[in-house]
Each structure stands twice: as structure tokens, then as C-alpha cells.
C-alpha atoms as a PDB file:
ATOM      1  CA  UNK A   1      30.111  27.395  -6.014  1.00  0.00           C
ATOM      2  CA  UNK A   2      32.256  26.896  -3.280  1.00  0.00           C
ATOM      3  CA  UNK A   3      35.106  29.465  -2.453  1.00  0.00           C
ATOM      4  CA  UNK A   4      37.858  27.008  -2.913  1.00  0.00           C
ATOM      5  CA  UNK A   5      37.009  26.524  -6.287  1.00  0.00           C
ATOM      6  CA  UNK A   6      36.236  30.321  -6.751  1.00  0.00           C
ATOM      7  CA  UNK A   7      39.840  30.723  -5.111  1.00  0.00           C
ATOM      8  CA  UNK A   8      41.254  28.149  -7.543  1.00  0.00           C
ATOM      9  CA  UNK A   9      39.413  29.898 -10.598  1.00  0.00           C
ATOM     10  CA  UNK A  10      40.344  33.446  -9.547  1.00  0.00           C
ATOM     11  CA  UNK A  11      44.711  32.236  -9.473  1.00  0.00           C
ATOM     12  CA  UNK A  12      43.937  30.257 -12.893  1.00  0.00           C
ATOM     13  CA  UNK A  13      42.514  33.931 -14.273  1.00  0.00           C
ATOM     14  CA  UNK A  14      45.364  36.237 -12.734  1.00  0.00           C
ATOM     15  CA  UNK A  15      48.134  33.501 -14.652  1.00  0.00           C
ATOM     16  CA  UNK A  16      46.790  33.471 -17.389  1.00  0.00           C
ATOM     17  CA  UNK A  17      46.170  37.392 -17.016  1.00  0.00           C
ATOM     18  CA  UNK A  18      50.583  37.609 -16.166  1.00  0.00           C
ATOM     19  CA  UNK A  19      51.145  35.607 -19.532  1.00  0.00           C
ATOM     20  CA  UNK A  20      49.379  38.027 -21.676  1.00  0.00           C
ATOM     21  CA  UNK A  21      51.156  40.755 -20.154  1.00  0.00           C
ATOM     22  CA  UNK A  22      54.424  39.041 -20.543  1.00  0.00           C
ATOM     23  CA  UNK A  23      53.655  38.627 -24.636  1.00  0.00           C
ATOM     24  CA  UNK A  24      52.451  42.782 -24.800  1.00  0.00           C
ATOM     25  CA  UNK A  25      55.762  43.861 -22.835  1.00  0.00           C
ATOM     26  CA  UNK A  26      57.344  41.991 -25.803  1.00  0.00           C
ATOM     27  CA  UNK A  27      56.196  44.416 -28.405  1.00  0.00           C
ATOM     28  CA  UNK A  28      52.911  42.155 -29.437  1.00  0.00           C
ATOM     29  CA  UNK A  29      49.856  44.243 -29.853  1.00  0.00           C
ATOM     30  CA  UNK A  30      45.885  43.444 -29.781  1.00  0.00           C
ATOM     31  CA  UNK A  31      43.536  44.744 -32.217  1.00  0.00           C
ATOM     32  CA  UNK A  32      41.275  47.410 -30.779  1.00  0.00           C
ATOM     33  CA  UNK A  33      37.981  44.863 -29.888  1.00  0.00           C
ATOM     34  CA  UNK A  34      40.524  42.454 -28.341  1.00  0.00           C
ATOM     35  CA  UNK A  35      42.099  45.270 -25.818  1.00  0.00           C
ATOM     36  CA  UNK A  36      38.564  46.369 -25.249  1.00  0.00           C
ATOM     37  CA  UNK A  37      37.511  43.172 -24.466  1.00  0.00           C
ATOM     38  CA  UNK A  38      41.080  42.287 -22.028  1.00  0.00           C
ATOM     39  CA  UNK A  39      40.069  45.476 -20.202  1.00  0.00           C
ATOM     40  CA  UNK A  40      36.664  44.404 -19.415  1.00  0.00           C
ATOM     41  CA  UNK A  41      38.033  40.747 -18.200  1.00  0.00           C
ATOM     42  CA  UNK A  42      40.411  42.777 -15.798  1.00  0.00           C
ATOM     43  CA  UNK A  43      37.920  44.463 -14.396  1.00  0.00           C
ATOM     44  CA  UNK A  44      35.919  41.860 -13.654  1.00  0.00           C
ATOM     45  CA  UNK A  45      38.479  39.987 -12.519  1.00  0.00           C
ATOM     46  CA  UNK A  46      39.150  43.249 -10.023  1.00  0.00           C
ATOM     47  CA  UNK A  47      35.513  43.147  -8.821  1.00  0.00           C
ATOM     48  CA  UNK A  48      35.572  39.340  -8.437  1.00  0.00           C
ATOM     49  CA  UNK A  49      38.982  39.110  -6.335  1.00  0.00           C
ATOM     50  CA  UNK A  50      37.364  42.147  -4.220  1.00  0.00           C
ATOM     51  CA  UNK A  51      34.156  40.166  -3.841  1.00  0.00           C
ATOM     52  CA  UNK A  52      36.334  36.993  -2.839  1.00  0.00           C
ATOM     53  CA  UNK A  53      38.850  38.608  -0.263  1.00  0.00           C
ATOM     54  CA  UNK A  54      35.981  40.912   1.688  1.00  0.00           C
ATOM     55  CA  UNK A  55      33.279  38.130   1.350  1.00  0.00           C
ATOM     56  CA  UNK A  56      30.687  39.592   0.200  1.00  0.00           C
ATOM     57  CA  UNK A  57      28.559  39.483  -3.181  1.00  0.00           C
ATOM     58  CA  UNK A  58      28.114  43.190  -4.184  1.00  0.00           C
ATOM     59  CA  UNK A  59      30.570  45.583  -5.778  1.00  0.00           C
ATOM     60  CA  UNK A  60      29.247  48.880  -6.964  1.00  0.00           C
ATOM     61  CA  UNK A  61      29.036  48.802 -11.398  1.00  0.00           C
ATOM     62  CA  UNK A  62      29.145  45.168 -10.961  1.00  0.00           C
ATOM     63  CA  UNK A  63      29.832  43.184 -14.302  1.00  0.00           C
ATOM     64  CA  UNK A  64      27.313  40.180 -16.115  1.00  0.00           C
ATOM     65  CA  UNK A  65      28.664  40.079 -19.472  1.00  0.00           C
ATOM     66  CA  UNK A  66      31.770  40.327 -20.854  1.00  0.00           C
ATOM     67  CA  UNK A  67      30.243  41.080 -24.202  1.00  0.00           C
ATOM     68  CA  UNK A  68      28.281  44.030 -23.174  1.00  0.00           C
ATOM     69  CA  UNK A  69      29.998  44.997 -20.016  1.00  0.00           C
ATOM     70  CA  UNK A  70      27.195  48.736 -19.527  1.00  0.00           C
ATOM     71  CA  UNK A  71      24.548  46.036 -18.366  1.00  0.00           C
ATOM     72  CA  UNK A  72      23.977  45.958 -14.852  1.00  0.00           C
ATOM     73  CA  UNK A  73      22.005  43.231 -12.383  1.00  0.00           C
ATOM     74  CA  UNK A  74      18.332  45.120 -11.168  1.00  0.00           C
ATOM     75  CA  UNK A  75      16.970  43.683  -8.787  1.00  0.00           C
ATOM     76  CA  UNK A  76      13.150  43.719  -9.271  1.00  0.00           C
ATOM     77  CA  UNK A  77      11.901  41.640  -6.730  1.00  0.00           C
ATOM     78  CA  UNK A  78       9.428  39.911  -8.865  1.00  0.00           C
ATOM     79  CA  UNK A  79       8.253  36.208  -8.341  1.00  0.00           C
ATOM     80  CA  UNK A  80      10.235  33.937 -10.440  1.00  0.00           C
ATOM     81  CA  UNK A  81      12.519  36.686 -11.446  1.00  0.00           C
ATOM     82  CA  UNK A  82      14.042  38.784  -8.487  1.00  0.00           C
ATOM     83  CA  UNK A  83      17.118  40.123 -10.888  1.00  0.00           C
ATOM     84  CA  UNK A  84      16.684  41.287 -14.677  1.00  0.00           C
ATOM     85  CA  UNK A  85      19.070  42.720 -16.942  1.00  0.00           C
ATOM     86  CA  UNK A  86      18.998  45.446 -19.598  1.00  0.00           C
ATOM     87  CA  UNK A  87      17.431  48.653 -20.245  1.00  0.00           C
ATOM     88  CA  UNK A  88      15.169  50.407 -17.318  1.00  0.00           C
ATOM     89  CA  UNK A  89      12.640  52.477 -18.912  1.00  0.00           C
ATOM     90  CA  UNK A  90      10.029  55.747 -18.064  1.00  0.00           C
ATOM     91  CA  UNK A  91       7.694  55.807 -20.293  1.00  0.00           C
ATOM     92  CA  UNK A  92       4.591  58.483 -20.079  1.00  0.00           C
ATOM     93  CA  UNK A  93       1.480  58.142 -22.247  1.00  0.00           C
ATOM     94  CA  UNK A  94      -0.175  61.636 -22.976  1.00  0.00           C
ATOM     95  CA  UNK A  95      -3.499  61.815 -25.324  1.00  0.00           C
ATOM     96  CA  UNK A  96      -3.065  57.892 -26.635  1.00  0.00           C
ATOM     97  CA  UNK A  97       0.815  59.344 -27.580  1.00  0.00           C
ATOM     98  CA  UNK A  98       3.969  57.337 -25.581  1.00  0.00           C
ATOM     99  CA  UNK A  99       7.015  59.074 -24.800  1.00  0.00           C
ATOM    100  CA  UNK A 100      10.437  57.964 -24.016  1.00  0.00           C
ATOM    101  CA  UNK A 101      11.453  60.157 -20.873  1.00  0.00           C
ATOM    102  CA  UNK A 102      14.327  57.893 -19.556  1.00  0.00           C
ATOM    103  CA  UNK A 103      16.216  54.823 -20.600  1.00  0.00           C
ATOM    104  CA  UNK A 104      19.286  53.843 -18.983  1.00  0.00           C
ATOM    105  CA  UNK A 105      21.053  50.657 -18.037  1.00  0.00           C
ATOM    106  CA  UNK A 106      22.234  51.319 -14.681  1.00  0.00           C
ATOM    107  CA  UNK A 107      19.601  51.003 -11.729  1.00  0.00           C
ATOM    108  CA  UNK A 108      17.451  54.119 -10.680  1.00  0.00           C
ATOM    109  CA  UNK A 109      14.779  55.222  -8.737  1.00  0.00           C
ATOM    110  CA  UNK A 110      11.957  56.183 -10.952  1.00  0.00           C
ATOM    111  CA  UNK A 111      10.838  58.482  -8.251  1.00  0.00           C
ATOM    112  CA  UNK A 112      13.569  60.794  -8.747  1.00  0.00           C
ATOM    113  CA  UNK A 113      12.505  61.476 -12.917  1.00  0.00           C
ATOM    114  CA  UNK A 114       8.531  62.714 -11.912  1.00  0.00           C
ATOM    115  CA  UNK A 115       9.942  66.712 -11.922  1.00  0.00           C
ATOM    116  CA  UNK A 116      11.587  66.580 -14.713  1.00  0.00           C
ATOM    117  CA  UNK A 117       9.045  64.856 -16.945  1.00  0.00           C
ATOM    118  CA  UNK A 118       6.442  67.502 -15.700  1.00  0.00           C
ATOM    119  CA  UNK A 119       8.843  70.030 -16.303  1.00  0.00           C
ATOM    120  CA  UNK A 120       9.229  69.120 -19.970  1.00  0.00           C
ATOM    121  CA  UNK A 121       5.418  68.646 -20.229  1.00  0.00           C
ATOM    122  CA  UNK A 122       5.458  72.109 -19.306  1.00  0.00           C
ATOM    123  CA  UNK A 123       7.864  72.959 -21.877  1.00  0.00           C
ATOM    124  CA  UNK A 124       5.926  71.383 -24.748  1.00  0.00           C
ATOM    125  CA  UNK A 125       2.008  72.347 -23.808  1.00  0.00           C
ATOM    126  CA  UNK A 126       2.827  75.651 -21.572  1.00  0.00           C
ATOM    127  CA  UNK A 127       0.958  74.602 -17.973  1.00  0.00           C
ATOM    128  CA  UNK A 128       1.211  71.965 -15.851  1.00  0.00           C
ATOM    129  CA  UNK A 129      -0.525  68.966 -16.412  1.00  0.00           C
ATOM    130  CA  UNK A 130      -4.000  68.621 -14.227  1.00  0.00           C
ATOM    131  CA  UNK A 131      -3.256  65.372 -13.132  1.00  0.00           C
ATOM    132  CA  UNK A 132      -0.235  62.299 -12.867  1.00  0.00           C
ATOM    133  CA  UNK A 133      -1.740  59.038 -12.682  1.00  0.00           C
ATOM    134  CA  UNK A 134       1.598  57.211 -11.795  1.00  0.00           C
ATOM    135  CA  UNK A 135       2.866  54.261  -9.883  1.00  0.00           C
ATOM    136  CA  UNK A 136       2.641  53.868  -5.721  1.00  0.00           C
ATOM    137  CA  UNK A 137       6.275  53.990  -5.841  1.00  0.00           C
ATOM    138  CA  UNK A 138       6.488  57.755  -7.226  1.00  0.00           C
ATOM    139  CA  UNK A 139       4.488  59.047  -4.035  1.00  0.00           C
ATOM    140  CA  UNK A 140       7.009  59.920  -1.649  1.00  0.00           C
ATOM    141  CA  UNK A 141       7.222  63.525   0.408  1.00  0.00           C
ATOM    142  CA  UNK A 142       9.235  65.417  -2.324  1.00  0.00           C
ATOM    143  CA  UNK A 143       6.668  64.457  -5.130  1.00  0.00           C
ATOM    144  CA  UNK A 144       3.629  64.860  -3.204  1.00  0.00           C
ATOM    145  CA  UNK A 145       4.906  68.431  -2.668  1.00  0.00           C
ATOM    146  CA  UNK A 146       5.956  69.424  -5.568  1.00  0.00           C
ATOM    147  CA  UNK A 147       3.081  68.595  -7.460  1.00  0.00           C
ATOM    148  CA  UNK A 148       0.620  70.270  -4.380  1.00  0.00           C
ATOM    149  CA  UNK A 149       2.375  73.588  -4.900  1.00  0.00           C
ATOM    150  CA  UNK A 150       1.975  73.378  -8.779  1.00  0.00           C
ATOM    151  CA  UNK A 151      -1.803  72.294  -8.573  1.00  0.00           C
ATOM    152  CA  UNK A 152      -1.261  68.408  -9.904  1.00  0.00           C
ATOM    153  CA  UNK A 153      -3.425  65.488  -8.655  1.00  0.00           C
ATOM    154  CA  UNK A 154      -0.865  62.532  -7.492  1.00  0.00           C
ATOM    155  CA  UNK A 155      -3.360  59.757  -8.028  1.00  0.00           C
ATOM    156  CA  UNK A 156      -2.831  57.253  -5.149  1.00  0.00           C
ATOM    157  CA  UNK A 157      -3.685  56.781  -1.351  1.00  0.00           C
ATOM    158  CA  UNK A 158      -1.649  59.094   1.052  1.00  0.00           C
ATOM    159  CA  UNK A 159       1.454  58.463   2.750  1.00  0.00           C
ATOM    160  CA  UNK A 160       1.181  56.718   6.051  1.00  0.00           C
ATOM    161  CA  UNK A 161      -1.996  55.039   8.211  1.00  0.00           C
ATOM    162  CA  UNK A 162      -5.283  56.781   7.012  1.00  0.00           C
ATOM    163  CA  UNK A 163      -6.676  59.680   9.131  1.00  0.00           C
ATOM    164  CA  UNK A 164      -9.633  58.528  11.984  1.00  0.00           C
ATOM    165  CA  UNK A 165     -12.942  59.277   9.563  1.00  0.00           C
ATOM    166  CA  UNK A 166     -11.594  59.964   6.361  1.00  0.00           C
ATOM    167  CA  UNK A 167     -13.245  58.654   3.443  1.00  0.00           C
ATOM    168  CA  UNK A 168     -11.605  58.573   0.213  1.00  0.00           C
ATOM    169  CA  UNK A 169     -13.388  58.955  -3.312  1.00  0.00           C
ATOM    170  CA  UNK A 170     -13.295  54.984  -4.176  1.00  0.00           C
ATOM    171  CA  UNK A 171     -14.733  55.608  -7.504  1.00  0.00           C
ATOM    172  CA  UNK A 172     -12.353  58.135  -8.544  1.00  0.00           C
ATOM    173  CA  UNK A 173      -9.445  55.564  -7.675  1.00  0.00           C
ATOM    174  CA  UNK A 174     -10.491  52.867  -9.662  1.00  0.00           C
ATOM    175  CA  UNK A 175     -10.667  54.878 -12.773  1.00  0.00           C
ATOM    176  CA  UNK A 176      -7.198  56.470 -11.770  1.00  0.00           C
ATOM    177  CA  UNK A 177      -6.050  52.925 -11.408  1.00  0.00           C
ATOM    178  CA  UNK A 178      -8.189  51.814 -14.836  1.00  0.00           C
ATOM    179  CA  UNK A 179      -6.382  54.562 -16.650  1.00  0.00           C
ATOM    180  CA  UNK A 180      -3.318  54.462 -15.153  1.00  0.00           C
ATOM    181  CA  UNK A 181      -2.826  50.448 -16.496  1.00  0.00           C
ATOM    182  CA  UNK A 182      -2.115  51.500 -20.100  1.00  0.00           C
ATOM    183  CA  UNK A 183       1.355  52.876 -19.605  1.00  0.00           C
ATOM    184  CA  UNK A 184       1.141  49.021 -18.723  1.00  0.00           C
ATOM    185  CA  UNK A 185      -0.279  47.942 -21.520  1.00  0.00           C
ATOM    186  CA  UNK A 186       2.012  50.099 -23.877  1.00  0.00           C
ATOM    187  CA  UNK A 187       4.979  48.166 -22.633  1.00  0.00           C
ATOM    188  CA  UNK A 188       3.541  44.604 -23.231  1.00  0.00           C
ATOM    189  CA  UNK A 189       2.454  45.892 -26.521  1.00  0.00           C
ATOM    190  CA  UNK A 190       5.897  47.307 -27.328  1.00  0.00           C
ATOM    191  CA  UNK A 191       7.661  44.114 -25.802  1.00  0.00           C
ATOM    192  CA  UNK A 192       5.409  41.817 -28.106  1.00  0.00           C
ATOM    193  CA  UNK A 193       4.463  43.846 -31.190  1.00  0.00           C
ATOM    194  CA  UNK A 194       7.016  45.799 -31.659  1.00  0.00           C
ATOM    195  CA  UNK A 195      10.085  44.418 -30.895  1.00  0.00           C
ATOM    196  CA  UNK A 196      11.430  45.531 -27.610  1.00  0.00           C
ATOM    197  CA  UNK A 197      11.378  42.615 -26.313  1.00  0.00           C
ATOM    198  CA  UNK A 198      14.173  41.120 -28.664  1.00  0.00           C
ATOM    199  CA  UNK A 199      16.788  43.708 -28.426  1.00  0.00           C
ATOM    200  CA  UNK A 200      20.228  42.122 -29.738  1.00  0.00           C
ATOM    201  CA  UNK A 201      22.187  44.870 -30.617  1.00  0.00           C
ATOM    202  CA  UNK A 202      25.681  44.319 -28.248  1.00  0.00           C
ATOM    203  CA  UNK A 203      26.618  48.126 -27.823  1.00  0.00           C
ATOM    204  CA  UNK A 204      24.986  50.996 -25.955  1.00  0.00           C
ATOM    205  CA  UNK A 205      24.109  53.523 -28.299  1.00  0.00           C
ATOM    206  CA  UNK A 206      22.693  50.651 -30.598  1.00  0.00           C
ATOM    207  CA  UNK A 207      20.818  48.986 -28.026  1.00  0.00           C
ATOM    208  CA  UNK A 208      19.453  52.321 -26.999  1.00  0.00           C
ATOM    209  CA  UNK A 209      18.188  53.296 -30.832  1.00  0.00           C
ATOM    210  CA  UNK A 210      16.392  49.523 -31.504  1.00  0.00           C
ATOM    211  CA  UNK A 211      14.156  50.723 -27.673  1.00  0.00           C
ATOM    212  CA  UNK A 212      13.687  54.200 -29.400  1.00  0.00           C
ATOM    213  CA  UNK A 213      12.359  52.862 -32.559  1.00  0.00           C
ATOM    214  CA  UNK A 214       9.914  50.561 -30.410  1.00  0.00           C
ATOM    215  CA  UNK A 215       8.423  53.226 -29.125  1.00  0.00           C
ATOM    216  CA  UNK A 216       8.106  54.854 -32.294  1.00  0.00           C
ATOM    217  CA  UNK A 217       6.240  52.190 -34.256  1.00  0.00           C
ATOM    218  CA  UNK A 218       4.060  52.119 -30.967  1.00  0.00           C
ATOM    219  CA  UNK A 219       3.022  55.776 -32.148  1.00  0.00           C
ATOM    220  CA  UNK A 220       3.296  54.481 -35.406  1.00  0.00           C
ATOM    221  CA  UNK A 221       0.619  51.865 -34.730  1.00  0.00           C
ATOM    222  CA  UNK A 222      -1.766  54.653 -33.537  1.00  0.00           C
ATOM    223  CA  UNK A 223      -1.637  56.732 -36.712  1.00  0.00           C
ATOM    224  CA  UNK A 224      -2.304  53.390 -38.630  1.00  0.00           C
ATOM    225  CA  UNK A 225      -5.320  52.532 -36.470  1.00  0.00           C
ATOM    226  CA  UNK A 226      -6.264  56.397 -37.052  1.00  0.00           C
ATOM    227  CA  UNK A 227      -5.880  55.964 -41.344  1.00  0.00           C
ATOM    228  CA  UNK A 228      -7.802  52.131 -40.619  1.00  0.00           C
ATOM    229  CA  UNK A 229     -11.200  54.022 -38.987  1.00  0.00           C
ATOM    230  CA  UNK A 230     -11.026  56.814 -41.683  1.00  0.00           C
ATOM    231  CA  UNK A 231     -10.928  54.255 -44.560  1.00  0.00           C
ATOM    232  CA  UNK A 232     -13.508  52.012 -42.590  1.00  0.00           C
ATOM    233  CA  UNK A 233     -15.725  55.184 -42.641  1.00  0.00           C
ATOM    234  CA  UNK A 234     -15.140  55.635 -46.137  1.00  0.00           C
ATOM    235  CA  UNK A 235     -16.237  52.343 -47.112  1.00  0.00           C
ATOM    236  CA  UNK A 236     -19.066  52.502 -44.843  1.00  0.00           C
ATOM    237  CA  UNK A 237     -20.551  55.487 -47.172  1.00  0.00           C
ATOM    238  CA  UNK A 238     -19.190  53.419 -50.503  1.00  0.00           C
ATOM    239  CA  UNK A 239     -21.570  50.609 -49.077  1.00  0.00           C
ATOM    240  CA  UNK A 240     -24.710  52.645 -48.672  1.00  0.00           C
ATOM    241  CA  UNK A 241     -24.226  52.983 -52.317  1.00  0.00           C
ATOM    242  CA  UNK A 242     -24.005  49.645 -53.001  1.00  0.00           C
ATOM    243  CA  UNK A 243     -20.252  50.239 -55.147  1.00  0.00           C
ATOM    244  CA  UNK A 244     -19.321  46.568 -53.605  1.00  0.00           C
ATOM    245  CA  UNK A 245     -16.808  46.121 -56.562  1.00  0.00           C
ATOM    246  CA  UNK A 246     -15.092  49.536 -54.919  1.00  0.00           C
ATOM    247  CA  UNK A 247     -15.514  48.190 -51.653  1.00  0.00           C
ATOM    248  CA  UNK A 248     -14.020  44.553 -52.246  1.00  0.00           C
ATOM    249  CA  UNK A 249     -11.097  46.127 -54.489  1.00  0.00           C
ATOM    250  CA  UNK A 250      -9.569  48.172 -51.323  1.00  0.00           C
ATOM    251  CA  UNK A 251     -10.381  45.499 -48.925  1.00  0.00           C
ATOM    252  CA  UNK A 252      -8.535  43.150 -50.999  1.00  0.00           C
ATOM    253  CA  UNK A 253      -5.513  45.772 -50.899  1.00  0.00           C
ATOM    254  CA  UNK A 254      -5.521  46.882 -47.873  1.00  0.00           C
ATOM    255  CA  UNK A 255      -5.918  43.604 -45.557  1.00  0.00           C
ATOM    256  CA  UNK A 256      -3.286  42.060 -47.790  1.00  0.00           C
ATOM    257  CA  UNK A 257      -0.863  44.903 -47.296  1.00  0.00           C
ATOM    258  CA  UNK A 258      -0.968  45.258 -43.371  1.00  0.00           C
ATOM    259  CA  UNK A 259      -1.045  41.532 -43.233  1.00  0.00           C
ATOM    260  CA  UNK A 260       2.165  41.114 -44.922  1.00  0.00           C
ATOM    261  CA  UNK A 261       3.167  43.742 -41.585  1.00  0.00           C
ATOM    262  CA  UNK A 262       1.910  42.164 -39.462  1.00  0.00           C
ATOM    263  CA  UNK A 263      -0.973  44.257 -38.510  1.00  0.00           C
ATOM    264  CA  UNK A 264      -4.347  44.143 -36.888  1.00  0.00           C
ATOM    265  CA  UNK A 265      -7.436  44.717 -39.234  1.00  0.00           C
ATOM    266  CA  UNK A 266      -9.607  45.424 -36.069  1.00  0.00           C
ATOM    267  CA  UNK A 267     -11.181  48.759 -37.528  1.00  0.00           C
ATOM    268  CA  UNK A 268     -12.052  46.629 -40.724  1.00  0.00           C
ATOM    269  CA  UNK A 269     -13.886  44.328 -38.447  1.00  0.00           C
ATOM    270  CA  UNK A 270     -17.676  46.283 -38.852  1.00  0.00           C
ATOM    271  CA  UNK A 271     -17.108  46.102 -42.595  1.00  0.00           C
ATOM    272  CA  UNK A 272     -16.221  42.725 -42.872  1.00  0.00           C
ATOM    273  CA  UNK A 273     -19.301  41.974 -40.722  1.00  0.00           C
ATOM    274  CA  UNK A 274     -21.668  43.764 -43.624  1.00  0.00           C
ATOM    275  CA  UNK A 275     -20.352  41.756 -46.208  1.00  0.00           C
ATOM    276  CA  UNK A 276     -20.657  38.783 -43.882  1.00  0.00           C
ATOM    277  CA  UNK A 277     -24.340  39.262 -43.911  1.00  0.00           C
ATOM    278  CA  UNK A 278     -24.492  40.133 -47.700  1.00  0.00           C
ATOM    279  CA  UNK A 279     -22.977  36.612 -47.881  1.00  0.00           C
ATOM    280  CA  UNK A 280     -19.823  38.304 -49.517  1.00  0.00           C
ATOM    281  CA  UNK A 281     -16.625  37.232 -49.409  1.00  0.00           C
ATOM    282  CA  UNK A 282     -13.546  39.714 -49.556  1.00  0.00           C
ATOM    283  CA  UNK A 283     -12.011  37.011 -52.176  1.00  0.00           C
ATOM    284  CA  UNK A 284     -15.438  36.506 -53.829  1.00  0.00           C
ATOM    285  CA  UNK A 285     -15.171  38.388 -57.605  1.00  0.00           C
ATOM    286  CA  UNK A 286     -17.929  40.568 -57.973  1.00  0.00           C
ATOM    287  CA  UNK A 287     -19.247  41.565 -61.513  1.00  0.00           C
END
């Protein structure tokens, strides 16, 4: 847009801005949301006239939305999308369990959160963990030694050029790096199974609960896989016996009931194949 027009835009703001003052020195009064909101348009009004008179197009706590003025812009530097908005996560994944260890709306360096998530590890399981398979960007100088003098592997290559005839374990990266991708995977999973990725709540604390409660059905969605492979196992056994009346009855039940929630029947899958080959289907009655 060009700065006349921002110029023009910012004077048509600040007058109508003077009028509403002019009606509260009256004696009107606002409900509480309406002040809120008037305070959030002055400020952004402040940090657009400061943006306008010093010519530049950063102000520290910099407002997007007038609606839910906490977001900020992060940049990501990601092709197609350099800027997002919303929550920034750290999410750790410990025995097939994920755990929230930071959400917050203003930018961060995750670097800076590697302590105290080990520290809390510590707290829960009593030691140190034996190994942090994280991201390149949590390998700086203050990690790498802090995790040397409590006896953590940092997986990743080592700051700076490699030394002259040094030969790193190639194998032992690649399953670092193989391992490392399901913290990956947990957030497309939580983004696309589990709602994360359409958080509308318009406050803070709200917005903050509905990315809490994705990461709980994640764990959620482990037990159920965990209950789906004992009951699998159980039918398995029920099968030998040839009790395929038993057998259809709780497939019936239970692929109906995690279909209606939209879950996977992947442990079910070996099963199904058995009655496959019996020419059996789970709808077929059976006398």
C-alpha cells in the first residue's frame, strides 16, 4: 500500500478515535468487550503511527488481529509460508508417550527450553535421560555442554567444519534421525486427527486448553491402539476354537463403535484377514 494512503488511513483512524473520546467525556460508557476491544484498536493504531513516522515495518508485540490481539507474526522461513500465526509448541515424545513442555504465542527460541525439559525428566524418572534426539537448531555451545557434563548424547553433527580425519558413526545418525522424525509425526497426527489443527477458540486460556486436549487424545489414541491388540489377541485364541459367532459378535461392536469416532481398526486388520480366508464376512450371520 502506498504511504499516502497509509497516511490518509492512519488521520481517518485518529478522527474517528477523537469522536469516541468526545462521546465518553460526555458521561457515555462501553460495555466491558467493547472497551477491551477500543483498547486493542489504540494500540494498534500506536504501533501503526510508530511504524509510519520511523519507516520501518517492525514494532516489538506487534498486533494481527484485533479479535485476538496475544497472537503474534513468527516468522518461520518456510517456502510458501515465511510468517505463521498462533501457538509455538515443544513437544517431547518419551516411551510412545507426548508431552506438552511449552506452548506460548509469542516467538521463542526452542533452544533456550532443552534444560528445563531435562530437568523435569529428571524430576519425574530420577536420572538423566541417556540420550536427546532433538532438532539441529537445539545444538548450540550452552546445550552441547550442559548435556556433556550430565552424560546425555546430543544426537547431531558437531558445531563448526569437521575435524581433518574424523569419521562419524553414519549408521548411528540415521537411526537418530529415523527416530527422531516422530516428534514429527506426532504433530501431523495431532494437527489432522486430533484437532489441533482447527483451533477456534478467540481467547488465550481457551485456545491454550483445545492444544492441551490434542495432545491428550494423542495419548489417548495410544491406550486405544494398546486395548485394540489385546482384544485382537483375544479373538485370535476365540478363533483357534472355532467360537466364530463370539468372534463376529465383538467385531460387529467394536468396528462399529470406533468407527462412529473416527478411529483406525488397524490392529483388527490380522483378524479380519482370517475371516477373509474363511470366506466370512463381519456382517455375514452365523448360526
Amino acid at each position: 500500500m502506498p504511504r499516502k494512503a497509509i497516511g490518509k488511513q492512519l488521520a481517518y483512524l485518529r478522527r474517528d478515535l477523537d469522536a469516541i473520546d468526545g462521546k465518553l467525556s460526555l458521561g457515555k460508557n462501553l460495555p466491558p468487550r467493547q472497551t477491551e476491544r477500543l483498547g486493542t484498536i489504540r494500540a494498534v493504531y500506536e504501533q501503526q503511527k510508530y511504524m509510519y513516522d520511523n519507516r520501518t515495518h517492525s514494532v516489538p508485540d506487534r498486533i494481527v488481529s484485533v479479535s485476538q490481539p496475544f497472537v503474534r507474526p513468527i516468522v518461520r522461513g518456510k517456502a510458501g509460508k515465511p510468517v505463521e500465526f498462533g501457538a509455538k509448541l515443544d513437544i517431547s515424545v518419551v516411551d510412545g508417550w507426548t508431552r506438552l513442555e511449552c506452548c506460548s504465542f509469542d516467538a521463542y527460541h526452542e533452544a533456550g527450553n532443552l534444560r528445563e525439559m531435562a530437568e523435569r525428566f529428571r524430576a519425574r524418572e530420577g536420572h538423566y535421560p541417556s540420550r536427546i534426539l532433538a532438532d539441529k537448531i537445539y545444538r548450540n555451545r550452552e546445550n552441547l555442554s550442559y548435556c556433556k557434563a550430565h552424560g546425555i548424547r546430543l544426537s547431531g553433527p558437531a558445531l563448526g567444519r569437521p575435524k581433518k580425519g574424523e569419521t562419524r558413526d553414519k549408521a548411528q545418525d540415521y537411526r537418530d534421525e529415523c527416530e527422531r522424525v516422530e516428534v514429527e509425526r506426532r504433530f501431523t497426527l495431532a494437527k489432522r486427527k486430533c484437532g489441533m489443527g482447527l483451533v477456534t477458540a478467540k481467547l488465550r486460556e481457551t485456545a491454550a486448553h483445545v492444544i492441551a486436549m490434542s495432545v491428550l487424545v494423542l495419548n489417548l489414541r495410544k491406550i486405544q491402539r494398546a486395548l485394540l491388540r489385546m482384544l485382537a489377541y483375544l479373538l485370535e485364541i476365540l478363533a483357534q476354537n472355532k467360537n466364530w459367532a463370539l468372534v463376529q459378535w465383538i467385531l460387529v461392536n467394536t468396528m462399529s463403535t470406533s468407527s462412529q469416532k473416527g478411529a483406525d481398526n488397524v490392529e483388527m486388520a490380522p483378524l479380519l484377514t482370517t475371516l477373509q480366508k474363511r470366506k466370512i464376512s463381519p456382517s455375514t450371520k452365523i448360526s
